[in-house]
Protein backbone atom coordinates (compact mmCIF):
# COMPACT_ATOMS: atom_id res chain seq x y z
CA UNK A 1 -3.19 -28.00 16.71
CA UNK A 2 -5.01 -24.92 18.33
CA UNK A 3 -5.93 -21.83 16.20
CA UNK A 4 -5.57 -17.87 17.31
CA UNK A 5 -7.20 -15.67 15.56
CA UNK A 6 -3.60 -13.25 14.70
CA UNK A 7 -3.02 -10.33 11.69
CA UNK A 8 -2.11 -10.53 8.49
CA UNK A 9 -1.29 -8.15 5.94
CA UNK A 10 -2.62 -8.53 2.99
CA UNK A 11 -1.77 -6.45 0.62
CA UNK A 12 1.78 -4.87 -0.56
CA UNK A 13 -0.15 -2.00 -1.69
CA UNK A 14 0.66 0.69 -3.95
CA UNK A 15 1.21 4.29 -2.59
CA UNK A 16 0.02 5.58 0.60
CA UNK A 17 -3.71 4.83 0.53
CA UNK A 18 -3.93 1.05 -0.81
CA UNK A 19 -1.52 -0.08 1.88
CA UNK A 20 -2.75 1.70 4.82
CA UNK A 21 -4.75 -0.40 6.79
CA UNK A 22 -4.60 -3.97 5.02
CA UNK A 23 -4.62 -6.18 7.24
CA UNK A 24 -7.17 -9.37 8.58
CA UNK A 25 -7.77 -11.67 10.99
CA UNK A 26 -6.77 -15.33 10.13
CA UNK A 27 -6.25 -18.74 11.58
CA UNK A 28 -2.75 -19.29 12.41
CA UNK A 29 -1.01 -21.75 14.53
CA UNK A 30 0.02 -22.12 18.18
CA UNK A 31 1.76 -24.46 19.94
CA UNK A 32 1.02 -27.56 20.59
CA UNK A 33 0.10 -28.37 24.25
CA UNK A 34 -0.84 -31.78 25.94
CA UNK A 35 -4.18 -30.47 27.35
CA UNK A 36 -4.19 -33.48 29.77
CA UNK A 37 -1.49 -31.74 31.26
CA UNK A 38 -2.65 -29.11 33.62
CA UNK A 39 0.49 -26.36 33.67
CA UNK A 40 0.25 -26.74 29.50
CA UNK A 41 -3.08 -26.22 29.84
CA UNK A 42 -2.78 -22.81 31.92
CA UNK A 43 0.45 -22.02 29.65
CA UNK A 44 -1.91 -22.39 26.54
CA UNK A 45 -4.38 -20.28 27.81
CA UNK A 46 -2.47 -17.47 29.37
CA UNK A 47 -0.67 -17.45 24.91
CA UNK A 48 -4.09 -17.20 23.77
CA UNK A 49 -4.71 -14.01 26.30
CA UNK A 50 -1.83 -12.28 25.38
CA UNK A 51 -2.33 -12.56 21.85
CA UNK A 52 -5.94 -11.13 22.43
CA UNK A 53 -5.02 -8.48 24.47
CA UNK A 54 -2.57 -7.45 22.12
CA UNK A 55 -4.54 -7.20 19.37
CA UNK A 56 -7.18 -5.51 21.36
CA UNK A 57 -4.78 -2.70 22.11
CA UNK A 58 -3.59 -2.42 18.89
CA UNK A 59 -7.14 -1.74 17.78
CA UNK A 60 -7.50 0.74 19.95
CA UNK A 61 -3.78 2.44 19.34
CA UNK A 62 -2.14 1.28 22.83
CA UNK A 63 0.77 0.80 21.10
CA UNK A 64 2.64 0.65 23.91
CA UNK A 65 0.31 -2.21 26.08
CA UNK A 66 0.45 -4.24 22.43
CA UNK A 67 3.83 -4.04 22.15
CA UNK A 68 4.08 -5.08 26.23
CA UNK A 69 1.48 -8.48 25.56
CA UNK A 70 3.03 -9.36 22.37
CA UNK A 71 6.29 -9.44 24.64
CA UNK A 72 5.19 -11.88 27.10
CA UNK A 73 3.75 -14.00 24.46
CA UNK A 74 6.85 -14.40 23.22
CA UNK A 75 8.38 -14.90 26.31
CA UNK A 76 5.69 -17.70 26.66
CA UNK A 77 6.30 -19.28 23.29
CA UNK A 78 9.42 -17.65 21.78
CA UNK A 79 9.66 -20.35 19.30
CA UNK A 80 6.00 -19.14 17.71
CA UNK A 81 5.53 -16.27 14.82
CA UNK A 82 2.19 -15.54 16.08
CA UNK A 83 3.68 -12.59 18.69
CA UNK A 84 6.21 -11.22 16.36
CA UNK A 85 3.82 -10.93 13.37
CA UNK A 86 1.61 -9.00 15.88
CA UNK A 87 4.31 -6.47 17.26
CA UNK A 88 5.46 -6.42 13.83
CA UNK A 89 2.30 -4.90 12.84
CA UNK A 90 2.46 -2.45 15.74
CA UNK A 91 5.89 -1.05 15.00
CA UNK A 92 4.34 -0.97 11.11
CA UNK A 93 1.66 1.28 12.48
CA UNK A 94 3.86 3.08 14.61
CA UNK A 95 5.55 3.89 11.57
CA UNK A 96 8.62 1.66 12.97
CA UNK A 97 9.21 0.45 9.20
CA UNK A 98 12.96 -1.08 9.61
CA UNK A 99 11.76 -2.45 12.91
CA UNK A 100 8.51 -4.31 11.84
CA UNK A 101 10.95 -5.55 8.94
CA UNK A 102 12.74 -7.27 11.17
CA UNK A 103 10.18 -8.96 13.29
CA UNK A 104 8.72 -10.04 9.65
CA UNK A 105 12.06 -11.25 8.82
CA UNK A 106 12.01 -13.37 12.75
CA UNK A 107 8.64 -14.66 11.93
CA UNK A 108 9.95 -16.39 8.85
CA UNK A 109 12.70 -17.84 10.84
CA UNK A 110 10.33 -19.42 13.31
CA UNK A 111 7.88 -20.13 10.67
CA UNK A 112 9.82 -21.14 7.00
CA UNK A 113 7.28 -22.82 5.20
CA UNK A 114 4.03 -21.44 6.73
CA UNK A 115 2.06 -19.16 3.78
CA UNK A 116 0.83 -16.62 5.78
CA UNK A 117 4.15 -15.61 7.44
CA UNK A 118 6.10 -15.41 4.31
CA UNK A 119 3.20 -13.41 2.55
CA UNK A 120 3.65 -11.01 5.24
CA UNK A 121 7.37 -10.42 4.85
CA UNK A 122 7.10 -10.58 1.14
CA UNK A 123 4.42 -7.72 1.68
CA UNK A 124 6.53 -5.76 4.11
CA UNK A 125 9.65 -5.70 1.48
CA UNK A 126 7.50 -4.74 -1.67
CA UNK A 127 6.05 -1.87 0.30
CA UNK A 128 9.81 -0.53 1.31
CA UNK A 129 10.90 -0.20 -1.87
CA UNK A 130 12.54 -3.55 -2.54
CA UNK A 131 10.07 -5.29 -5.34
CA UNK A 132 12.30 -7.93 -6.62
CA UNK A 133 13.27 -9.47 -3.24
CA UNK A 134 9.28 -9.20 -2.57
CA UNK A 135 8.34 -11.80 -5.42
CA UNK A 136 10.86 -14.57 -3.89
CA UNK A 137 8.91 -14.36 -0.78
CA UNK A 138 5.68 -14.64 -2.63
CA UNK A 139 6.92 -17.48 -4.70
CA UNK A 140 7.47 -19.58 -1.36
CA UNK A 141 4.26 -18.62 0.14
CA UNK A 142 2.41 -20.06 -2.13
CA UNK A 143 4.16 -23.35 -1.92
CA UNK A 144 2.53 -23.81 1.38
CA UNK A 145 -0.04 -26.66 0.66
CA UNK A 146 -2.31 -25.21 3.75
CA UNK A 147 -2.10 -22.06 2.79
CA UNK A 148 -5.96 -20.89 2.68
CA UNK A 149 -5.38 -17.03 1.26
CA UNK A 150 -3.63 -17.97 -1.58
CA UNK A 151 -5.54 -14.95 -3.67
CA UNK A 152 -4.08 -12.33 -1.50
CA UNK A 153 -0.62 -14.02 -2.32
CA UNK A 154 -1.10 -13.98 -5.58
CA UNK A 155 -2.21 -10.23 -5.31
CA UNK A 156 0.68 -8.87 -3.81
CA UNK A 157 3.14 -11.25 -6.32
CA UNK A 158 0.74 -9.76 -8.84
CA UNK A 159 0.84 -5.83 -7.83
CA UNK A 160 4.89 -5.90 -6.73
CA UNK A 161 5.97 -7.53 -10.19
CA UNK A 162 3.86 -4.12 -11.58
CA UNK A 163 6.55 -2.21 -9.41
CA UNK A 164 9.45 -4.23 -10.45
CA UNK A 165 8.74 -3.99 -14.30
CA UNK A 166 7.90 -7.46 -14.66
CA UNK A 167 4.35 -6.69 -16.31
CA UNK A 168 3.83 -10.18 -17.60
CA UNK A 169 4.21 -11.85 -14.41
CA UNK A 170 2.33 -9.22 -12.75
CA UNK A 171 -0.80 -10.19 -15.11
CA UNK A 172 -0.26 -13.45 -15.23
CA UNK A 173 -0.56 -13.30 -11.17
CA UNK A 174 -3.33 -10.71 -10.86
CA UNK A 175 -5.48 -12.96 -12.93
CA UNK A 176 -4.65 -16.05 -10.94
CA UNK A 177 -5.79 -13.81 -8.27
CA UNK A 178 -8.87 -13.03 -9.66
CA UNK A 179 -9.48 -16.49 -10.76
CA UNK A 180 -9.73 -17.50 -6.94
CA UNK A 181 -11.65 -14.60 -5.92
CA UNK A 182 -13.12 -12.12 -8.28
CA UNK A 183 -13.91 -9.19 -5.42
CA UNK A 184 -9.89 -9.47 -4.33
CA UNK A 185 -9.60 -5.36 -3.61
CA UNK A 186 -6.26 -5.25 -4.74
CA UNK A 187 -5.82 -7.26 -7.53
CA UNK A 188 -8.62 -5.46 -9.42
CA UNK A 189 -6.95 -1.62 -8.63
CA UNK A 190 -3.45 -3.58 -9.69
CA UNK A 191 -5.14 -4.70 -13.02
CA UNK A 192 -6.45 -1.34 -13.20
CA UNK A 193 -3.54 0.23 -13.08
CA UNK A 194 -1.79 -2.18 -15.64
CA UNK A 195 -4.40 -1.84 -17.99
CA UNK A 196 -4.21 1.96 -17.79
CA UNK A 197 0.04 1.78 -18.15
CA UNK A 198 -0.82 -0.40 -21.51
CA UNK A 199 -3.15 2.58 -22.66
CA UNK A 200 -6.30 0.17 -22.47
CA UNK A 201 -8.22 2.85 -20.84
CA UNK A 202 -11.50 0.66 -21.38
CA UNK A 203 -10.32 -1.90 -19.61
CA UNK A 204 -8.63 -0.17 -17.10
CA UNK A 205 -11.91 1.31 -16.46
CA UNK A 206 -13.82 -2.14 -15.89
CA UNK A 207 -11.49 -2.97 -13.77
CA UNK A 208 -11.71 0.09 -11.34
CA UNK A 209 -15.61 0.02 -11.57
CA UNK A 210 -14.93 -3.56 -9.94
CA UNK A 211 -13.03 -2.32 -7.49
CA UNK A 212 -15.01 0.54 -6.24
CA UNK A 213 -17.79 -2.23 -6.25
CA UNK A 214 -15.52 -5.08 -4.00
CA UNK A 215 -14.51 -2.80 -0.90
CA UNK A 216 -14.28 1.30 0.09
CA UNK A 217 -12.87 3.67 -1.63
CA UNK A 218 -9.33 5.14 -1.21
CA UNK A 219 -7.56 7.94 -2.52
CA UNK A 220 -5.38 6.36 -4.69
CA UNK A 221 -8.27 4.48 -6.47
CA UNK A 222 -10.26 7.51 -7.15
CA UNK A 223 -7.01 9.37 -8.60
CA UNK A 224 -7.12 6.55 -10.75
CA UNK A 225 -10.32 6.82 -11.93
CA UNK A 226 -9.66 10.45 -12.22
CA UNK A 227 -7.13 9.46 -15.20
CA UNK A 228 -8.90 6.75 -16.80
CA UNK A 229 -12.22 8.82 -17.34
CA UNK A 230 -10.15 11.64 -18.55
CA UNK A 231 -8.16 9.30 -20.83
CA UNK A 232 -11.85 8.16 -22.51
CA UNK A 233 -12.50 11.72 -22.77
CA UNK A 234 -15.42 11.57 -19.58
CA UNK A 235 -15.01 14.98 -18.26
CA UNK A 236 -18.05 14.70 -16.24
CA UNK A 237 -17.25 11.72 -14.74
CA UNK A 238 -14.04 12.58 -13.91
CA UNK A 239 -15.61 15.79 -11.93
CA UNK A 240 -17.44 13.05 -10.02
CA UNK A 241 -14.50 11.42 -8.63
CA UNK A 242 -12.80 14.49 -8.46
CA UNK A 243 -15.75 15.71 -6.30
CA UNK A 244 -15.32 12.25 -4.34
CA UNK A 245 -11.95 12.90 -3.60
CA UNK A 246 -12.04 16.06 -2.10
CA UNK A 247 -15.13 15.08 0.03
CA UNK A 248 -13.70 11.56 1.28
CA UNK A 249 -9.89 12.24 1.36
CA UNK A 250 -9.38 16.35 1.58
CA UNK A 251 -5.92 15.74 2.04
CA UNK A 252 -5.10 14.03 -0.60
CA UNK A 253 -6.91 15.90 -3.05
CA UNK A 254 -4.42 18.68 -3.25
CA UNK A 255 -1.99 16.36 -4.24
CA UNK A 256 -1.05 15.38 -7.75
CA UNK A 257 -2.77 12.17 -9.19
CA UNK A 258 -0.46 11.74 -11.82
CA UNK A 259 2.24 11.40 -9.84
CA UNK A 260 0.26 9.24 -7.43
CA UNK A 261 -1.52 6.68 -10.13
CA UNK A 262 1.43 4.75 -11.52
């Protein structure tokens, strides 16, 4: 089997800021082609272009030109998630939400046991408000043998059970995550934010340390922070972030954290 290098998202998210912009290039499969036949050959590579030249455009914003390649690579191979995950992405960034849901939803139809396409419906229905159905999704994911991200599964099952009240499978999960990789972005600012619901504020604080140590900041991490070091009583380091957050993310700075952390 070929590989394409396609999108993924990769984590559910909580709130605006974790979500935005979480997603990574993978291996994924395309069809399979006899290359000693020459019109499978050309029909190969001409899948492969389109997929690149949609991606490129959606890195750039053409929305509309990624949309139009993703298209044709379906029209190629319309029996292959590779193009739908892709537009679904585009419509996601669009802000398209029921439409990407549904080209998640096709891509699990064309792909039913492959990890990466059922992680990225699973992430698509925890971040539209539907956290139980999410964890189902996650569940089968992870059942995929070949499945090489199984940390950012575990992650989202992790962070969604947080927003579906089920805070012992969401620890249980986040740990797993961590287990597999210890820098996982979003599994740290998920334990971080269960720790801080338990009133471990100590903990809670470890845990966002790590995570402003694994990857870039966002808004929603430093609002955590925010609470945690006023929780422990750290006034000045909670004018630190504070000052962070109006520096990095003006925007968002006016809002309210509180209402933003949990």
């Amino acid at each position: 089997m070929l590989a394409v290098a396609t999108l993924l998202v990769a984590g559910c998210g909580h709130g605006r800021d974790t979500r935005a912009g979480k997603i990574r290039h993978v291996e994924q499969g395309v069809p399979h082609y006899d290359l000693r036949d020459d019109k499978q050959a050309r029909t190969r590579m001409q899948y492969l272009e389109l997929l690149r030249l949609s991606g490129d455009r959606l890195g750039r914003h053409a929305f509309d030109d990624a949309v139009k390649y993703a298209r044709s690579a379906q029209k190629l191979a319309p029996r292959v998630a590779d193009a739908y995950t892709i537009e679904a992405v585009i419509e996601g960034q669009r802000g398209n939400a029921t439409v990407a849901g549904a080209l998640y939803r096709k891509a699990t139809e064309l792909a039913p046991e492959q990890g990466d396409v059922l992680n990225n419906y699973g992430a698509w229905l925890c971040g539209n408000g539907f956290p139980a159905e999410a964890l189902v999704w996650f569940d089968r994911a992870l059942t995929d043998p070949t499945y090489g991200l199984r940390a950012d599964a575990l992650a989202n099952a992790g962070g969604c059970a947080l927003e579906a009240g089920q805070r012992e499978r969401a620890e249980r999960n986040l740990r797993q995550a961590l287990a597999l990789s210890p820098q996982n972005a979003y599994a740290l600012e998920s334990m971080a934010r269960h720790e801080y619901a338990l009133g471990h504020y100590f903990e809670a604080r470890a845990f966002y340390q790590r995570r402003l140590a694994a990857a870039p900041a966002t808004a929603s991490v430093l609002q955590l922070a925010i609470q945690i070091e006023e929780r422990l009583g750290d006034g000045s380091a909670a004018s630190r972030y504070q000052q962070r957050l109006r520096q990095e993310f003006p925007s968002a700075a006016t809002s309210n954290p509180k209402a933003d952390a949990l």
